[in-house]
PDB file of N, CA and C in Angstrom:
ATOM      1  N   UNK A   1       0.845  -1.155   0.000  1.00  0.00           N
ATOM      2  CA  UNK A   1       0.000   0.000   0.000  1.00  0.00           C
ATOM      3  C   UNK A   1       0.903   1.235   0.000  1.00  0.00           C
ATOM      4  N   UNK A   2       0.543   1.631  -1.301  1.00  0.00           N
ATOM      5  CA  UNK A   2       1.847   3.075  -1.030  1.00  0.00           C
ATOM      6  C   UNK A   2       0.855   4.028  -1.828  1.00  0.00           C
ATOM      7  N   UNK A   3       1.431   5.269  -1.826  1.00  0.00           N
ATOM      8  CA  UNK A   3       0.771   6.353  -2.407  1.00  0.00           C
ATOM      9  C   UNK A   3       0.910   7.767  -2.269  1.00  0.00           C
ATOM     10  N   UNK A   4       0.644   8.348  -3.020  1.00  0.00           N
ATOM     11  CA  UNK A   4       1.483  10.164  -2.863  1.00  0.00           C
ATOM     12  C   UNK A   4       0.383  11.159  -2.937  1.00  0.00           C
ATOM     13  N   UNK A   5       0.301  11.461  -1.519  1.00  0.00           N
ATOM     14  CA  UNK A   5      -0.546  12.746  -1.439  1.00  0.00           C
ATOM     15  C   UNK A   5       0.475  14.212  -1.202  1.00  0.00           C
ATOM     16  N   UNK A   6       0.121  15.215  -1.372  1.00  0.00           N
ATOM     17  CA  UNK A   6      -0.113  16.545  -1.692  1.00  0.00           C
ATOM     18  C   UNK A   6      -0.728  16.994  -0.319  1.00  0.00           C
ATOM     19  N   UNK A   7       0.200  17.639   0.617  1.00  0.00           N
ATOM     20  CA  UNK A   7      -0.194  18.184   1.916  1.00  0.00           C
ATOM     21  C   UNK A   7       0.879  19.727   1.942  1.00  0.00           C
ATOM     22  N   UNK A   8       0.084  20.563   2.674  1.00  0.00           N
ATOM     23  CA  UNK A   8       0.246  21.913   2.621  1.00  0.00           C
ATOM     24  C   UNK A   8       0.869  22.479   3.753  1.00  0.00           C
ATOM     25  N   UNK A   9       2.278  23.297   4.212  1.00  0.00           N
ATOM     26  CA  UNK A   9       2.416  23.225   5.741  1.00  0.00           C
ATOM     27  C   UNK A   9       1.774  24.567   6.015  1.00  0.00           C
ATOM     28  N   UNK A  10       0.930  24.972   7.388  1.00  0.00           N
ATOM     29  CA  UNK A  10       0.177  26.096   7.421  1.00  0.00           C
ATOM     30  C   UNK A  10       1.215  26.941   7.941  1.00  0.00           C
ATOM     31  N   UNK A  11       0.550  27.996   8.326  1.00  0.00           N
ATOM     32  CA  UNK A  11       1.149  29.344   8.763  1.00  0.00           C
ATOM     33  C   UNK A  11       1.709  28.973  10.575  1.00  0.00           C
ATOM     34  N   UNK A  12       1.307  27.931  10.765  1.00  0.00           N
ATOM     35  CA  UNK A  12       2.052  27.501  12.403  1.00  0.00           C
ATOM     36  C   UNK A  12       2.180  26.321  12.353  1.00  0.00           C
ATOM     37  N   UNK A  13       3.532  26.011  11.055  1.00  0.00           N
ATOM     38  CA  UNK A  13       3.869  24.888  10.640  1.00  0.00           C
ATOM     39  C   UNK A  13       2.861  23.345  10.967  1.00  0.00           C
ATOM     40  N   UNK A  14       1.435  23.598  10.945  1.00  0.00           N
ATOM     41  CA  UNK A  14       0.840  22.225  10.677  1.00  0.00           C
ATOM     42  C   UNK A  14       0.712  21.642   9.405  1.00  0.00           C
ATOM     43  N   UNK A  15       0.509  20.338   9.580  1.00  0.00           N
ATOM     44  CA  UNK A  15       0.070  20.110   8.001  1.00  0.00           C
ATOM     45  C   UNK A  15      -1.393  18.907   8.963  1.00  0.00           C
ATOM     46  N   UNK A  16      -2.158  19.238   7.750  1.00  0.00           N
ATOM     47  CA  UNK A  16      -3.197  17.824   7.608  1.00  0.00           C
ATOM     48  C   UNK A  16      -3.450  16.364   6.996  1.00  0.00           C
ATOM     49  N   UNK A  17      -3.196  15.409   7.358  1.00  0.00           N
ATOM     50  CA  UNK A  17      -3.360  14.432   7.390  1.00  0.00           C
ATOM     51  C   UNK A  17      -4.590  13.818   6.312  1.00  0.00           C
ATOM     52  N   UNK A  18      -4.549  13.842   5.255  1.00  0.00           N
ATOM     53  CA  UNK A  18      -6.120  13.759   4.373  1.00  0.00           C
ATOM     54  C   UNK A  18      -7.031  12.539   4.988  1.00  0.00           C
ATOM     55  N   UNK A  19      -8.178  12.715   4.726  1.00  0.00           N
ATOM     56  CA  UNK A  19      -9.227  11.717   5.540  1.00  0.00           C
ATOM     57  C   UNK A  19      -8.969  10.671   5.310  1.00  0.00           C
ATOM     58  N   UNK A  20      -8.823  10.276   3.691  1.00  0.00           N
ATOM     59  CA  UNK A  20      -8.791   9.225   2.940  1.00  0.00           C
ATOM     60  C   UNK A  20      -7.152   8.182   3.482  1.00  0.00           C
ATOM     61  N   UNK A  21      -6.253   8.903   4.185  1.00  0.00           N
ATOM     62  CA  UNK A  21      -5.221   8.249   4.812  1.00  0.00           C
ATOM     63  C   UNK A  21      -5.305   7.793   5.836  1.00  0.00           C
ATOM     64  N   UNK A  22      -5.747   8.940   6.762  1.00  0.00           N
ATOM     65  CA  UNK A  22      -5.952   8.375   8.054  1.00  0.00           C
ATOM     66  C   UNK A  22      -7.075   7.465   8.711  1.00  0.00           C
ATOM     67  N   UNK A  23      -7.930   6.926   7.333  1.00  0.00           N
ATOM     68  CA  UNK A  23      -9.068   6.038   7.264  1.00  0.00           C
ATOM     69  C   UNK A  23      -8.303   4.533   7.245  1.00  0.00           C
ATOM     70  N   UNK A  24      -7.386   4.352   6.035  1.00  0.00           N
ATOM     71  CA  UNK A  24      -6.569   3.509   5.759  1.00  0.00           C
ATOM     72  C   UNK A  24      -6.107   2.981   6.773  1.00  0.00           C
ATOM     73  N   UNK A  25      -4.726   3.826   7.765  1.00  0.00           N
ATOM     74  CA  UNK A  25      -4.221   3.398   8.649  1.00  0.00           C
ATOM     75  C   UNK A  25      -5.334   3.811  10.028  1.00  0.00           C
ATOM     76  N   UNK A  26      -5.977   3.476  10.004  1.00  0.00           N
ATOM     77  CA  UNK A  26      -7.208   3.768  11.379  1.00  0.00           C
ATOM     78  C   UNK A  26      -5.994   5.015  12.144  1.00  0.00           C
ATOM     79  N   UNK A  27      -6.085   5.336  11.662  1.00  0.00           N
ATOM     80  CA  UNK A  27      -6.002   6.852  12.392  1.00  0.00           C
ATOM     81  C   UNK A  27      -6.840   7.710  13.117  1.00  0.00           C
ATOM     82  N   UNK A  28      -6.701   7.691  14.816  1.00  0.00           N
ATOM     83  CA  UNK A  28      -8.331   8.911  15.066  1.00  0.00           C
ATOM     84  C   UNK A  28      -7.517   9.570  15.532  1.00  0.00           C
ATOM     85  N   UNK A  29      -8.348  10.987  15.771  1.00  0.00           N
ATOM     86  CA  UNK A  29      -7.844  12.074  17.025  1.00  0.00           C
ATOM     87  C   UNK A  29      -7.360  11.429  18.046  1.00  0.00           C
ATOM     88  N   UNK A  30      -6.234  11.904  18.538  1.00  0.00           N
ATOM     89  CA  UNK A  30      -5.113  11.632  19.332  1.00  0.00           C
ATOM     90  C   UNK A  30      -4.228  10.135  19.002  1.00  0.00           C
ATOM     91  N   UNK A  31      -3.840   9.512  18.328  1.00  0.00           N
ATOM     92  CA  UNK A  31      -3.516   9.015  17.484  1.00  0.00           C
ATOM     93  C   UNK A  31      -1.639   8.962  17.758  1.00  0.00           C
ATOM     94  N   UNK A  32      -0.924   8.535  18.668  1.00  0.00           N
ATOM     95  CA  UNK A  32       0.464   9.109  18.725  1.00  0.00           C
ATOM     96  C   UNK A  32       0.982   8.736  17.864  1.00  0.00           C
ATOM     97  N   UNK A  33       1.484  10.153  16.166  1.00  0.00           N
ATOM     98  CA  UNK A  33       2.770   9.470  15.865  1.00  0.00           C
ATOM     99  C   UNK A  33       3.815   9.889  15.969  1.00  0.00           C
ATOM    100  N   UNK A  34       5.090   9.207  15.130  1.00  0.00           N
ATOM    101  CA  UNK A  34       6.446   9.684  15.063  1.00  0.00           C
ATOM    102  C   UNK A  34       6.789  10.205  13.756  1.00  0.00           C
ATOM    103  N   UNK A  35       7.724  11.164  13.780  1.00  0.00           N
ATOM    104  CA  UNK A  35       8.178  12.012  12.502  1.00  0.00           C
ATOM    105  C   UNK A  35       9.660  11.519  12.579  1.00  0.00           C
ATOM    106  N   UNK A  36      10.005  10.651  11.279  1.00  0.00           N
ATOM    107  CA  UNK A  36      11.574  10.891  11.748  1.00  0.00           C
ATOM    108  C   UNK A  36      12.210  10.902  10.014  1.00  0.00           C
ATOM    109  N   UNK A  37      13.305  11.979  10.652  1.00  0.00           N
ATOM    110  CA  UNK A  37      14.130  12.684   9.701  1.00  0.00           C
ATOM    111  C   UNK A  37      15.188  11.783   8.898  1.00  0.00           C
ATOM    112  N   UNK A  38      15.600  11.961   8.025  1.00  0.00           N
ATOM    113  CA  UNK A  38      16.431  10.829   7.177  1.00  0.00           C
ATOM    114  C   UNK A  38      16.670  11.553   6.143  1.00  0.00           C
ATOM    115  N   UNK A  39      18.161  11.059   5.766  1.00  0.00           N
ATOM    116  CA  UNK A  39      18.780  11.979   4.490  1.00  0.00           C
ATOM    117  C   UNK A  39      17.750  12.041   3.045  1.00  0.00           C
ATOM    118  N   UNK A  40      16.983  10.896   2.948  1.00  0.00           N
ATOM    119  CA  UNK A  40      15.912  10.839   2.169  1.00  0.00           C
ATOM    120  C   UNK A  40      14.670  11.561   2.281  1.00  0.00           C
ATOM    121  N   UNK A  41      14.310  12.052   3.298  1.00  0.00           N
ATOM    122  CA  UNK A  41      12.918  12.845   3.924  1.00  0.00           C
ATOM    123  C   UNK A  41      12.891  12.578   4.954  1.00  0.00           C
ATOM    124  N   UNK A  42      11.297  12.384   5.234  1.00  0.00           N
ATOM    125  CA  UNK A  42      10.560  12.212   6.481  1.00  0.00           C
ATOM    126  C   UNK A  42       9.644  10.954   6.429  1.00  0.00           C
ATOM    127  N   UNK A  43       9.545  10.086   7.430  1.00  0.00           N
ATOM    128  CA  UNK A  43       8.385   9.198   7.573  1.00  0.00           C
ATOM    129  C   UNK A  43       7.461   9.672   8.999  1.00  0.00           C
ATOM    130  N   UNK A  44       6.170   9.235   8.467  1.00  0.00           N
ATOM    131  CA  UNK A  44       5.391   9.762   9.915  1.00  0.00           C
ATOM    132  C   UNK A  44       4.508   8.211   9.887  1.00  0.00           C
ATOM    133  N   UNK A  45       5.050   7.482  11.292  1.00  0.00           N
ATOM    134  CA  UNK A  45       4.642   6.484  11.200  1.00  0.00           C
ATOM    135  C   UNK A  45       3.624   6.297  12.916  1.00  0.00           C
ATOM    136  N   UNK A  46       2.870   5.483  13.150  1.00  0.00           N
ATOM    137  CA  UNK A  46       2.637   5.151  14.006  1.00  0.00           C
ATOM    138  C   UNK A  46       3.680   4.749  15.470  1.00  0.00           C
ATOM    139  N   UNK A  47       3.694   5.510  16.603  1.00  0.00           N
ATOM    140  CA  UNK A  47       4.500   5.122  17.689  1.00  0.00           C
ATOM    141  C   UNK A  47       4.963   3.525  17.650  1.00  0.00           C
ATOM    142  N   UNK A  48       3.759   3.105  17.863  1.00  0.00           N
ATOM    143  CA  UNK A  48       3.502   1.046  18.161  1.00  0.00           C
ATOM    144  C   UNK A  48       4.436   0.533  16.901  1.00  0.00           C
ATOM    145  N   UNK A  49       4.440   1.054  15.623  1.00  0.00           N
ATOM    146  CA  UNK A  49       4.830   0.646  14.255  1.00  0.00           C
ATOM    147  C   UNK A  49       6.499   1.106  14.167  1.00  0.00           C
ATOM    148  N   UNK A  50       6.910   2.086  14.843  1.00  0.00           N
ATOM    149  CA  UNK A  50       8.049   2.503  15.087  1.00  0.00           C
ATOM    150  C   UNK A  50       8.751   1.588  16.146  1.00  0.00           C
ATOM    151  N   UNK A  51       8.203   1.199  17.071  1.00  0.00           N
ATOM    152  CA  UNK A  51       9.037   0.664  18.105  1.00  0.00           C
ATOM    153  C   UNK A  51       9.059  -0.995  17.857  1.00  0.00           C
ATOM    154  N   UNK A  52       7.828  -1.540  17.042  1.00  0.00           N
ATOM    155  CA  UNK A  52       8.234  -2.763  16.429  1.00  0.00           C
ATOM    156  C   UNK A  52       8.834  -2.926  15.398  1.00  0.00           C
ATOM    157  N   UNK A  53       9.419  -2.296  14.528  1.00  0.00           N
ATOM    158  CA  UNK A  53      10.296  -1.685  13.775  1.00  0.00           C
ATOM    159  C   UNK A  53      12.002  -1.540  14.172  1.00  0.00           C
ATOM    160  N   UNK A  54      11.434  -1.032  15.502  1.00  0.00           N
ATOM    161  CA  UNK A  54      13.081  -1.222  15.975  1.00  0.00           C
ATOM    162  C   UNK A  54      13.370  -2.378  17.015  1.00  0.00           C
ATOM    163  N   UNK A  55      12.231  -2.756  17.504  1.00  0.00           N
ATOM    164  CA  UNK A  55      12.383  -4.238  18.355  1.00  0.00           C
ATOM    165  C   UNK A  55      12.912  -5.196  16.903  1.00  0.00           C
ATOM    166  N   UNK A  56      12.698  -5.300  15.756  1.00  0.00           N
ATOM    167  CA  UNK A  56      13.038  -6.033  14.994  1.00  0.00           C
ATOM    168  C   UNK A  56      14.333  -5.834  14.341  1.00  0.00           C
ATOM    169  N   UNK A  57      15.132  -4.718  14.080  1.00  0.00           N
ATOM    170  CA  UNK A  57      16.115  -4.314  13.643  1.00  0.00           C
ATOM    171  C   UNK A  57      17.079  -4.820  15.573  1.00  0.00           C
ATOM    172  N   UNK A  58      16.835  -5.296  16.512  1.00  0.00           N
ATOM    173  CA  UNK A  58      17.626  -5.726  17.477  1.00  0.00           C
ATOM    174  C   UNK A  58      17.575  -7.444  17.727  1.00  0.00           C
ATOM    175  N   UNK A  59      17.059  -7.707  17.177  1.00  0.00           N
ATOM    176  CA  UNK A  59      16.155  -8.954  16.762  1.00  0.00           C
ATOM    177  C   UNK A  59      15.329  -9.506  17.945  1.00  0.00           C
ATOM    178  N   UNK A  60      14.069  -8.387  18.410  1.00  0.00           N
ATOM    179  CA  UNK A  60      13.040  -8.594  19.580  1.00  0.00           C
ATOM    180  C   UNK A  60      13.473  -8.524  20.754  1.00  0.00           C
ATOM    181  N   UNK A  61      15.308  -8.396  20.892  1.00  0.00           N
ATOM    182  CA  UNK A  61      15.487  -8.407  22.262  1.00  0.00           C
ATOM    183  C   UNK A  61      15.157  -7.220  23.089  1.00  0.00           C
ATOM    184  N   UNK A  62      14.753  -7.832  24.527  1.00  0.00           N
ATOM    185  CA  UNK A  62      13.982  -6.856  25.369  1.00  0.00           C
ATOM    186  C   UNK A  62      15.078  -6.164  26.246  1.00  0.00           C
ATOM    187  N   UNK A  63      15.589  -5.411  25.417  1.00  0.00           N
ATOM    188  CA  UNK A  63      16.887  -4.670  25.946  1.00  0.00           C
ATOM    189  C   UNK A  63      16.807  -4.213  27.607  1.00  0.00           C
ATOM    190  N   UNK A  64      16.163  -3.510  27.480  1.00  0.00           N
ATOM    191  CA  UNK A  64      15.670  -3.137  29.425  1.00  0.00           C
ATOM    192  C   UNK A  64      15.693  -3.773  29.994  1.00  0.00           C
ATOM    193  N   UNK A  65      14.897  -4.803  30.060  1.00  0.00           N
ATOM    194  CA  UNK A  65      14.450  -5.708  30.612  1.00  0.00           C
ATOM    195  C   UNK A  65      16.285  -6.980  31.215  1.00  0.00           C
ATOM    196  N   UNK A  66      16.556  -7.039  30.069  1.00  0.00           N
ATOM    197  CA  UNK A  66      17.788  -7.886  29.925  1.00  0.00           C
ATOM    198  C   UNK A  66      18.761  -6.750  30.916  1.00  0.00           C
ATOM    199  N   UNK A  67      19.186  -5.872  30.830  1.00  0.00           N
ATOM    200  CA  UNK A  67      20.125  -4.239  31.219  1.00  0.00           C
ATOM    201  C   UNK A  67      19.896  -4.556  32.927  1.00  0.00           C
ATOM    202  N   UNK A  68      18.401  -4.952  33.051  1.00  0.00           N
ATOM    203  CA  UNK A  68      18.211  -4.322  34.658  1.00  0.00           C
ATOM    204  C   UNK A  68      18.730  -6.010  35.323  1.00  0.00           C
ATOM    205  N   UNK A  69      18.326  -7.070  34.498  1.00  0.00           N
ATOM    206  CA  UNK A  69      18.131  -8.445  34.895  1.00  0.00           C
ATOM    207  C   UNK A  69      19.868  -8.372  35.271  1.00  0.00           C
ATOM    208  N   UNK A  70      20.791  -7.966  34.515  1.00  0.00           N
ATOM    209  CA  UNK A  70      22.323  -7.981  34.261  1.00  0.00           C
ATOM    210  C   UNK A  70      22.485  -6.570  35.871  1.00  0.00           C
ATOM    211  N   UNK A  71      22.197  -5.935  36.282  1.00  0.00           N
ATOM    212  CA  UNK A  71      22.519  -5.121  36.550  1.00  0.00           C
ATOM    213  C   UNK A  71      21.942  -5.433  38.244  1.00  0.00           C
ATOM    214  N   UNK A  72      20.991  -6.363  38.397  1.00  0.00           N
ATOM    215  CA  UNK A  72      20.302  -7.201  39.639  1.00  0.00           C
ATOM    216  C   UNK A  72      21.314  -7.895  39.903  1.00  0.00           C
ATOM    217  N   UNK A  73      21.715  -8.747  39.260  1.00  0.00           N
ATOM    218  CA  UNK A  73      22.517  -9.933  39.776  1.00  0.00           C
ATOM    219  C   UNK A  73      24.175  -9.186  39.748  1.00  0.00           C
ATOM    220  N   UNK A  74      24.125  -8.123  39.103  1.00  0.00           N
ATOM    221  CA  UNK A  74      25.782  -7.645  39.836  1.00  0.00           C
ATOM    222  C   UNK A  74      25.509  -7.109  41.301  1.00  0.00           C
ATOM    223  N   UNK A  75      24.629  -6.350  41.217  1.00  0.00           N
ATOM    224  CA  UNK A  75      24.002  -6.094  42.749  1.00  0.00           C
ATOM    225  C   UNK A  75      24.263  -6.769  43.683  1.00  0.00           C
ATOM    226  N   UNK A  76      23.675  -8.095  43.290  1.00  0.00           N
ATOM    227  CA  UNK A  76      23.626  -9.497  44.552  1.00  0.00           C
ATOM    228  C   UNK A  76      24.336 -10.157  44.868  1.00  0.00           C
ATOM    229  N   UNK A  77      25.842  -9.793  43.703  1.00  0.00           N
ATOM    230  CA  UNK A  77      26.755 -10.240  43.980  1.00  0.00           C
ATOM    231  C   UNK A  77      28.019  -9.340  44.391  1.00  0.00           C
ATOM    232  N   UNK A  78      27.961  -8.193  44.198  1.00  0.00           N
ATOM    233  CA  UNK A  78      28.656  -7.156  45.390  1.00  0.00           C
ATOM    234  C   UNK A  78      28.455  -7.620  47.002  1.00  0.00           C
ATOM    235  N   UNK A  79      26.586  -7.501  46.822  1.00  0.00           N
ATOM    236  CA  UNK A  79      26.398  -7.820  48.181  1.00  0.00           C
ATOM    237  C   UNK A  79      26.705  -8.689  49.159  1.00  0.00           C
ATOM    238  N   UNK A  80      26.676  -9.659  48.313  1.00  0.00           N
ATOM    239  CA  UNK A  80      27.342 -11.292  48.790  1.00  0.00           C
ATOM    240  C   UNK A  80      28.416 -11.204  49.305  1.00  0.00           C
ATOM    241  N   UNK A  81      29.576 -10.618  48.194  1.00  0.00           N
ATOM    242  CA  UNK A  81      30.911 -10.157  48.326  1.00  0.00           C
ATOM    243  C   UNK A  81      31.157  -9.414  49.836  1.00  0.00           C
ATOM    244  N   UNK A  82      30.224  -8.539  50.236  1.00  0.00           N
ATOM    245  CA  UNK A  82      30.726  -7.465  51.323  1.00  0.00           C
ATOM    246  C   UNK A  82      29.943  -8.305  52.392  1.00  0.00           C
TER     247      UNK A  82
END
C-alpha cells in the first residue's frame, strides 16, 4: 500500500493528514505518531509501528528488561561479596 498525497504546511507549521489516509491506517484524534528525519525525507509512522520496527532491527530483544536483569545480579553479587 503506497501512495502520494499533496499536503500543505500552514502558517504555524501544521500540516493535515487527508481523511482518505488516516481512514486507511485507522487513524483517530489523538492518534500518537512519530516524525523521523532521514537523508531521504521524512516518515510519519505510528508510535507502536516505530518501536516494532526497531524491536526487529535488534532482533526482539527486550533490551531493558535484559540491562536491569544484568545489573540485579551484579548487585547481589557485590552484596554477597561485602
Amino acid at each position: 500500500m503506497s501512495g502520494t498525497t499533496s499536503v500543505v504546511v500552514g502558517d504555524k507549521g501544521r500540516i493535515v493528514v487527508p481523511a482518505e489516509v488516516r481512514a486507511r491506517h485507522n487513524w483517530a484524534a489523538g492518534t500518537e505518531l512519530i516524525l523521523v528525519e532521514t537523508d531521504e525525507g521524512l516518515l510519519l509512522t505510528e508510535r507502536s509501528t516505530a518501536l516494532r520496527r526497531v524491536r526487529a532491527l535488534v532482533g526482539g530483544a527486550p533490551l531493558v528488561d535484559d540491562l536491569l536483569s544484568e545489573r540485579r545480579r551484579e548487585a547481589e553479587a557485590e552484596d554477597a561479596a561485602t
